[in-house]
Protein backbone atom coordinates (compact mmCIF):
# COMPACT_ATOMS: atom_id res chain seq x y z
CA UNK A 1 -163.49 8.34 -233.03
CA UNK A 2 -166.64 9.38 -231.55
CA UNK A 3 -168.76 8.34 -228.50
CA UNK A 4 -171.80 6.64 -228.92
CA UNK A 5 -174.49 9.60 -228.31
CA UNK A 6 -176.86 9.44 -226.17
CA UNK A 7 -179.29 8.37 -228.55
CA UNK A 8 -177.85 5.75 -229.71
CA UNK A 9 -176.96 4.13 -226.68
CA UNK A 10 -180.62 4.37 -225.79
CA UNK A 11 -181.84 2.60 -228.79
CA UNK A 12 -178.68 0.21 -227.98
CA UNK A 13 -180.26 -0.78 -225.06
CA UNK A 14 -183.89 -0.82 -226.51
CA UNK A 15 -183.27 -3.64 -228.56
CA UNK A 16 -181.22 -5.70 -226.31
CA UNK A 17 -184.36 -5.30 -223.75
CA UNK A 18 -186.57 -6.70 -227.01
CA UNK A 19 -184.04 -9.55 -227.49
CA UNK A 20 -184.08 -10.10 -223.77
CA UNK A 21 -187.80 -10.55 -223.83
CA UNK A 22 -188.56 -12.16 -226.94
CA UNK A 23 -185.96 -14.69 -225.73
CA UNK A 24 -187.58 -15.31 -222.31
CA UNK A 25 -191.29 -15.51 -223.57
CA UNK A 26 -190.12 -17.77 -226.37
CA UNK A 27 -188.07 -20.33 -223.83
CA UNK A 28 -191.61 -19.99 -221.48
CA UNK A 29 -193.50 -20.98 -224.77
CA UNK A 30 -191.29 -23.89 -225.13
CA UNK A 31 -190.97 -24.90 -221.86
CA UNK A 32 -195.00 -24.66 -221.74
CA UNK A 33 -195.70 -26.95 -224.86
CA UNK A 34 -192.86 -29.32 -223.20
CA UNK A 35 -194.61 -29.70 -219.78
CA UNK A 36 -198.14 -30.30 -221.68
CA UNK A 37 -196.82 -33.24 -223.77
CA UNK A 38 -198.66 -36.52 -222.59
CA UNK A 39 -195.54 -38.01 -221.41
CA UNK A 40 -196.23 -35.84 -217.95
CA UNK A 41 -199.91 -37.32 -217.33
CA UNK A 42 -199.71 -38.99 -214.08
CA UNK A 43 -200.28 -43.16 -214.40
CA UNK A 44 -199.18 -44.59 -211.15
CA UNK A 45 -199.41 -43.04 -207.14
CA UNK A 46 -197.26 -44.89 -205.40
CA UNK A 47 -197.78 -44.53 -201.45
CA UNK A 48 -194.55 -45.61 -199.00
CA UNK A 49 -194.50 -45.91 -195.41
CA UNK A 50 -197.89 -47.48 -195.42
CA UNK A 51 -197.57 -50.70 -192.10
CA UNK A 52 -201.17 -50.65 -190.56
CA UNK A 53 -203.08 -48.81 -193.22
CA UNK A 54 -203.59 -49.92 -196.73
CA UNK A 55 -201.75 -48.62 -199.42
CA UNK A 56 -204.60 -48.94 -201.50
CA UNK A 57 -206.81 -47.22 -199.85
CA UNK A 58 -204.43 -44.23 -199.18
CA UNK A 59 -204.07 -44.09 -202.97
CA UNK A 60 -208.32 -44.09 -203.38
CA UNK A 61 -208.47 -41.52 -200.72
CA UNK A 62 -206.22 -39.07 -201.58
CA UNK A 63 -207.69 -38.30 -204.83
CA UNK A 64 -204.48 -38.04 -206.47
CA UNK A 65 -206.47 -37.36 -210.22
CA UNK A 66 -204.93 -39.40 -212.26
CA UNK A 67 -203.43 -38.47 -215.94
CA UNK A 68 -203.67 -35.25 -214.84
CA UNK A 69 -200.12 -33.12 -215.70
CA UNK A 70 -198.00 -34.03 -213.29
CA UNK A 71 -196.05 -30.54 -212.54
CA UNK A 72 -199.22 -28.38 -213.67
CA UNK A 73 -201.62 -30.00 -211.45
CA UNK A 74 -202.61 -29.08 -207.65
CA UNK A 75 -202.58 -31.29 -205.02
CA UNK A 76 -204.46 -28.53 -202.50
CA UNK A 77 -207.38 -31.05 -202.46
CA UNK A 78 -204.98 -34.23 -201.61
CA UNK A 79 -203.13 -32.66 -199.30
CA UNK A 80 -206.78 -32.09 -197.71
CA UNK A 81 -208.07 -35.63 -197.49
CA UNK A 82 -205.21 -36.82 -196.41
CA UNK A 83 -205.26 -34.65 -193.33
CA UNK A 84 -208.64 -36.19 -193.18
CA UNK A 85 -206.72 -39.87 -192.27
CA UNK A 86 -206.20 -39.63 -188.80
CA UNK A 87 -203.67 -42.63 -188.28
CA UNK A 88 -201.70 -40.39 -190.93
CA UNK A 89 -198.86 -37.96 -188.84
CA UNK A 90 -197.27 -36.29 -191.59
CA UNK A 91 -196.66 -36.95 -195.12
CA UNK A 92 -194.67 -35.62 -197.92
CA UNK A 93 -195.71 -35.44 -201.61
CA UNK A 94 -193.83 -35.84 -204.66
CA UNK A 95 -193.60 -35.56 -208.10
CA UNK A 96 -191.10 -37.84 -209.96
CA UNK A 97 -191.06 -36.85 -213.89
CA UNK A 98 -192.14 -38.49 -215.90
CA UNK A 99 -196.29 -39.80 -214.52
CA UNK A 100 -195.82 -40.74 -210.89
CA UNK A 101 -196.54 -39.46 -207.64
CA UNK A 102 -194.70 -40.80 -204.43
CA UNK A 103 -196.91 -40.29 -201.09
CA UNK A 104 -194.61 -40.93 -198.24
CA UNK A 105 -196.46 -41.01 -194.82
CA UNK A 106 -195.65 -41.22 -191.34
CA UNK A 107 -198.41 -43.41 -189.45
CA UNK A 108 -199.09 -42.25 -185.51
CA UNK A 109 -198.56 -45.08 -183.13
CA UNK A 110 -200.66 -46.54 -181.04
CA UNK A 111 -200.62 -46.98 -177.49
CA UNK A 112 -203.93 -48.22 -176.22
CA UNK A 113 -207.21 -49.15 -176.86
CA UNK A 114 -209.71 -47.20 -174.73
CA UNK A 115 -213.51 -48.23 -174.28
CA UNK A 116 -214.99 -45.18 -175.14
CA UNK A 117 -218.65 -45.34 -175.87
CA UNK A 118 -218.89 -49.46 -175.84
CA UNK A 119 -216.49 -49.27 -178.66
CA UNK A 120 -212.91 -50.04 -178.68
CA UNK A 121 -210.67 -46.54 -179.69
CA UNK A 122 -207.26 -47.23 -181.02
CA UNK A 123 -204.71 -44.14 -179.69
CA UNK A 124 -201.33 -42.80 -179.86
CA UNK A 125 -199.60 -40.95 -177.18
CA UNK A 126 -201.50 -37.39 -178.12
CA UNK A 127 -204.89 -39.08 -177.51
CA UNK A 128 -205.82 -39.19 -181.44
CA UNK A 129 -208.46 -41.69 -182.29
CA UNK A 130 -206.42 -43.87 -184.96
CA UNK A 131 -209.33 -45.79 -186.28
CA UNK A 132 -212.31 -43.45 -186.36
CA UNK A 133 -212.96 -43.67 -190.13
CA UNK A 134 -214.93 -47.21 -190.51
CA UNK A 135 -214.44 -47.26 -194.08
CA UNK A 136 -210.40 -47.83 -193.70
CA UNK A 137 -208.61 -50.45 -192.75
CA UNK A 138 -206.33 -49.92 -189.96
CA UNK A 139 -204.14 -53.61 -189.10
CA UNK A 140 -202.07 -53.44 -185.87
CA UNK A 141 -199.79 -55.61 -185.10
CA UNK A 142 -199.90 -57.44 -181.63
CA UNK A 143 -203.28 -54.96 -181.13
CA UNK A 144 -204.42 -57.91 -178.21
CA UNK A 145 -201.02 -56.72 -176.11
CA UNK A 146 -201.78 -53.14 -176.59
CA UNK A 147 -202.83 -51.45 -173.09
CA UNK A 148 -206.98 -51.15 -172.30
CA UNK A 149 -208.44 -48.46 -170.85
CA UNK A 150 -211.68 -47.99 -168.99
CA UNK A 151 -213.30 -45.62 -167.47
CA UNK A 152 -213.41 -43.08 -170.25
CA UNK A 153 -216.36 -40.37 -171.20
CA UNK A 154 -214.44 -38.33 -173.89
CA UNK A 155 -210.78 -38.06 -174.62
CA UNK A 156 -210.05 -35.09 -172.67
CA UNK A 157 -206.39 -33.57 -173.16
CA UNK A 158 -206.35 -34.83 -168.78
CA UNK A 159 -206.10 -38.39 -170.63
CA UNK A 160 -204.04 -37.98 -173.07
CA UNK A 161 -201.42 -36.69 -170.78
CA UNK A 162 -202.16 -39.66 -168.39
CA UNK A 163 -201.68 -42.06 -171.22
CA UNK A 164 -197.89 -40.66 -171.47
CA UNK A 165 -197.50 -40.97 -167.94
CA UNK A 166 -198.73 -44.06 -167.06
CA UNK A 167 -198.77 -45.74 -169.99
CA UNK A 168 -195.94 -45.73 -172.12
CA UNK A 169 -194.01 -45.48 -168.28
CA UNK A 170 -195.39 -48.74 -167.79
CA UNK A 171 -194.33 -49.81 -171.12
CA UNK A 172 -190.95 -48.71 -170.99
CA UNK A 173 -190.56 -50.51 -167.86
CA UNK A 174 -192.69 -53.86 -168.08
CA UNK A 175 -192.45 -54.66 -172.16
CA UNK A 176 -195.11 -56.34 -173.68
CA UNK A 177 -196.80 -57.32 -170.11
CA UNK A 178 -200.73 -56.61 -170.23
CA UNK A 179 -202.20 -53.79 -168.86
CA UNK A 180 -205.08 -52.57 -167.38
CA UNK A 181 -205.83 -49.01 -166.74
CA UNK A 182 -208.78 -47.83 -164.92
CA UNK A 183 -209.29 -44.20 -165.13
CA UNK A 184 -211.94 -44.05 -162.58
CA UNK A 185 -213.47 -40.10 -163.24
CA UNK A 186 -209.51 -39.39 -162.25
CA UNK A 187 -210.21 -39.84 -158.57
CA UNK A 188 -209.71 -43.29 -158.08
CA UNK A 189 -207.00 -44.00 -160.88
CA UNK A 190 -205.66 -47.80 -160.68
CA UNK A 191 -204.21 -50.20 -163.15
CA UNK A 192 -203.68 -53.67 -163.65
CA UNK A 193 -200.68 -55.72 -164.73
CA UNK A 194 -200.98 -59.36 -165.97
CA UNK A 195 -204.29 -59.87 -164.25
CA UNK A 196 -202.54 -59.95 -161.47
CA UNK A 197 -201.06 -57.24 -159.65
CA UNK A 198 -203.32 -54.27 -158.82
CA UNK A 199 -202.03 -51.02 -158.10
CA UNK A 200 -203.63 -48.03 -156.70
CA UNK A 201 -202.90 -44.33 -158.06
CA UNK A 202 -205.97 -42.67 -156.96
CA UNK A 203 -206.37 -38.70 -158.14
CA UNK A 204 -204.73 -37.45 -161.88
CA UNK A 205 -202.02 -35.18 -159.62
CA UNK A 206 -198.45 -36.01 -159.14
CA UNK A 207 -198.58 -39.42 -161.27
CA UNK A 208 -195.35 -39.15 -162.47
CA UNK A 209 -194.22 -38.88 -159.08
CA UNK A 210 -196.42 -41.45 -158.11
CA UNK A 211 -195.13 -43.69 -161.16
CA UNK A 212 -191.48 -43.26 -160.26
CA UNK A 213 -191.98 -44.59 -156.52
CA UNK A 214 -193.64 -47.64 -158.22
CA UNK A 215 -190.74 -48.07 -159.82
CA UNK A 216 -188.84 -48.00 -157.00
CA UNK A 217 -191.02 -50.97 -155.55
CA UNK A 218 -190.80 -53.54 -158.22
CA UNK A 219 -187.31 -54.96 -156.80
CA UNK A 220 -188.95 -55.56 -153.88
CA UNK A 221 -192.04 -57.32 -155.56
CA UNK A 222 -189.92 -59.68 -158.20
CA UNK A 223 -191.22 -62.70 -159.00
CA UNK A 224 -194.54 -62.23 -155.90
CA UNK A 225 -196.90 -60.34 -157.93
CA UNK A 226 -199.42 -63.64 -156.75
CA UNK A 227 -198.58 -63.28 -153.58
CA UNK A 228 -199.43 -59.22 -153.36
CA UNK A 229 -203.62 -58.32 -152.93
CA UNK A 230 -202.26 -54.27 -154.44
CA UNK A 231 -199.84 -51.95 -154.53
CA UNK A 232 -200.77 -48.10 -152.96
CA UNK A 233 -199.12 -45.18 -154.52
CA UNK A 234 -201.31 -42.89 -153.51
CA UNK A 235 -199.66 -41.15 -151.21
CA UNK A 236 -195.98 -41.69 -152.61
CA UNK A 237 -194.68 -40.47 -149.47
CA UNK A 238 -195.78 -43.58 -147.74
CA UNK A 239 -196.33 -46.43 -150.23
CA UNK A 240 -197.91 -49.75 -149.23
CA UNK A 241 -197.75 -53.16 -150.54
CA UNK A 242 -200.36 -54.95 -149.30
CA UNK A 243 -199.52 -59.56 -148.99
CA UNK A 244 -202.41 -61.80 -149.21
CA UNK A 245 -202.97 -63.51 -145.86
């Protein structure tokens, strides 16, 4: 029996390539016509993970454009506006066959309300203005026992680091207790717990240091905040709690 010349094995392979081909554009055809059919137009956004904002307002803002195809649609321009939302953190986009589209977001949280400006700014821990779009609605829940800060000109990155040092310290330690913080230009840095007991920081350097000596102190002070004028951390070398007379 003879071998298969050369020739033949060339043509061989020829029209397997063809069959290979016709085969692959004829499934892409199909698969084409089958992602165009109107069951794939997107009806319904559905956004999760939504607490303080509005879920419907996530779903006006993002744009998501509605019965659209759902797999051969971009969402370049969602993905923008919602970076737009700055209570937003992260979020995730999906697309679940056949006409939704699941927006799962993250929401920052917040950790103060600084007077910036005469106007109240809702932040989280990185300093990021949660509620500087008017137009959405932005509910927080207990917002009256979040912390108030004063003393601010412009949300430097110098206060968003003393926000994590003083505030969320305080926090940890005291619960739900009010606080004051006055930032004071960062020379004369002093907060307020309760309306009650003062406590001096003075300059932005060594706060955490400063923060961990106060710490040390409340023992001492439990249950006479009333009968304490302030507290001087300072110099956390030598602190000083100073009694009413």
């Amino acid at each position: 029996m003879k071998a298969p010349t050369k020739k033949k094995r060339k043509k061989t392979f020829r029209f397997r390539l063809f069959l290979f081909l016709f085969f692959l554009i004829l499934a892409g055809i199909v698969g084409y016509y089958i992602l165009s059919l109107p069951i794939w137009k997107i009806q319904e956004v559905v956004v999760s993970g939504a607490n303080m904002l509005s879920a419907q307002e996530i779903r006006d803002l993002s744009g998501v454009p509605l019965s659209e195809n759902l797999f051969l649609t971009s969402f370049s321009r969602v993905r923008t506006n919602l970076k737009k939302i700055a209570a937003i953190k992260n979020f995730h986009i999906y697309r679940i066959p056949p006409a939704t589209v699941l927006i799962r977001i993250t929401e920052r949280k917040p950790i103060a309300v600084v007077i910036l400006n005469d106007k109240s700014a809702i932040v989280d821990e990185e300093g990021v203005v949660l509620n500087r779009n008017p137009n959405l609605t932005l509910d927080v829940p207990n917002m009256t026992d979040l912390p108030v800060v004063y003393g601010v000109k412009n949300l430097a990155p110098k206060v968003s680091r003393l926000l994590a040092d003083i505030v969320l310290e305080l926090s940890s330690l005291l619960g739900s207790r009010r606080i004051q913080l006055e930032l004071g230009s960062f020379e004369k840095i002093s907060f307020l717990l309760d309306d009650m007991l003062r406590v001096k920081v003075g300059r932005d350097e060594d706060v955490k240091r400063k923060m961990k000596v106060f710490e040390a102190l409340l023992p001492t002070m439990a249950g006479r905040w009333s009968q304490i004028e302030y507290v001087d951390v300072r110099f956390p070398d030598n602190p000083v709690i100073k009694y009413r007379e």
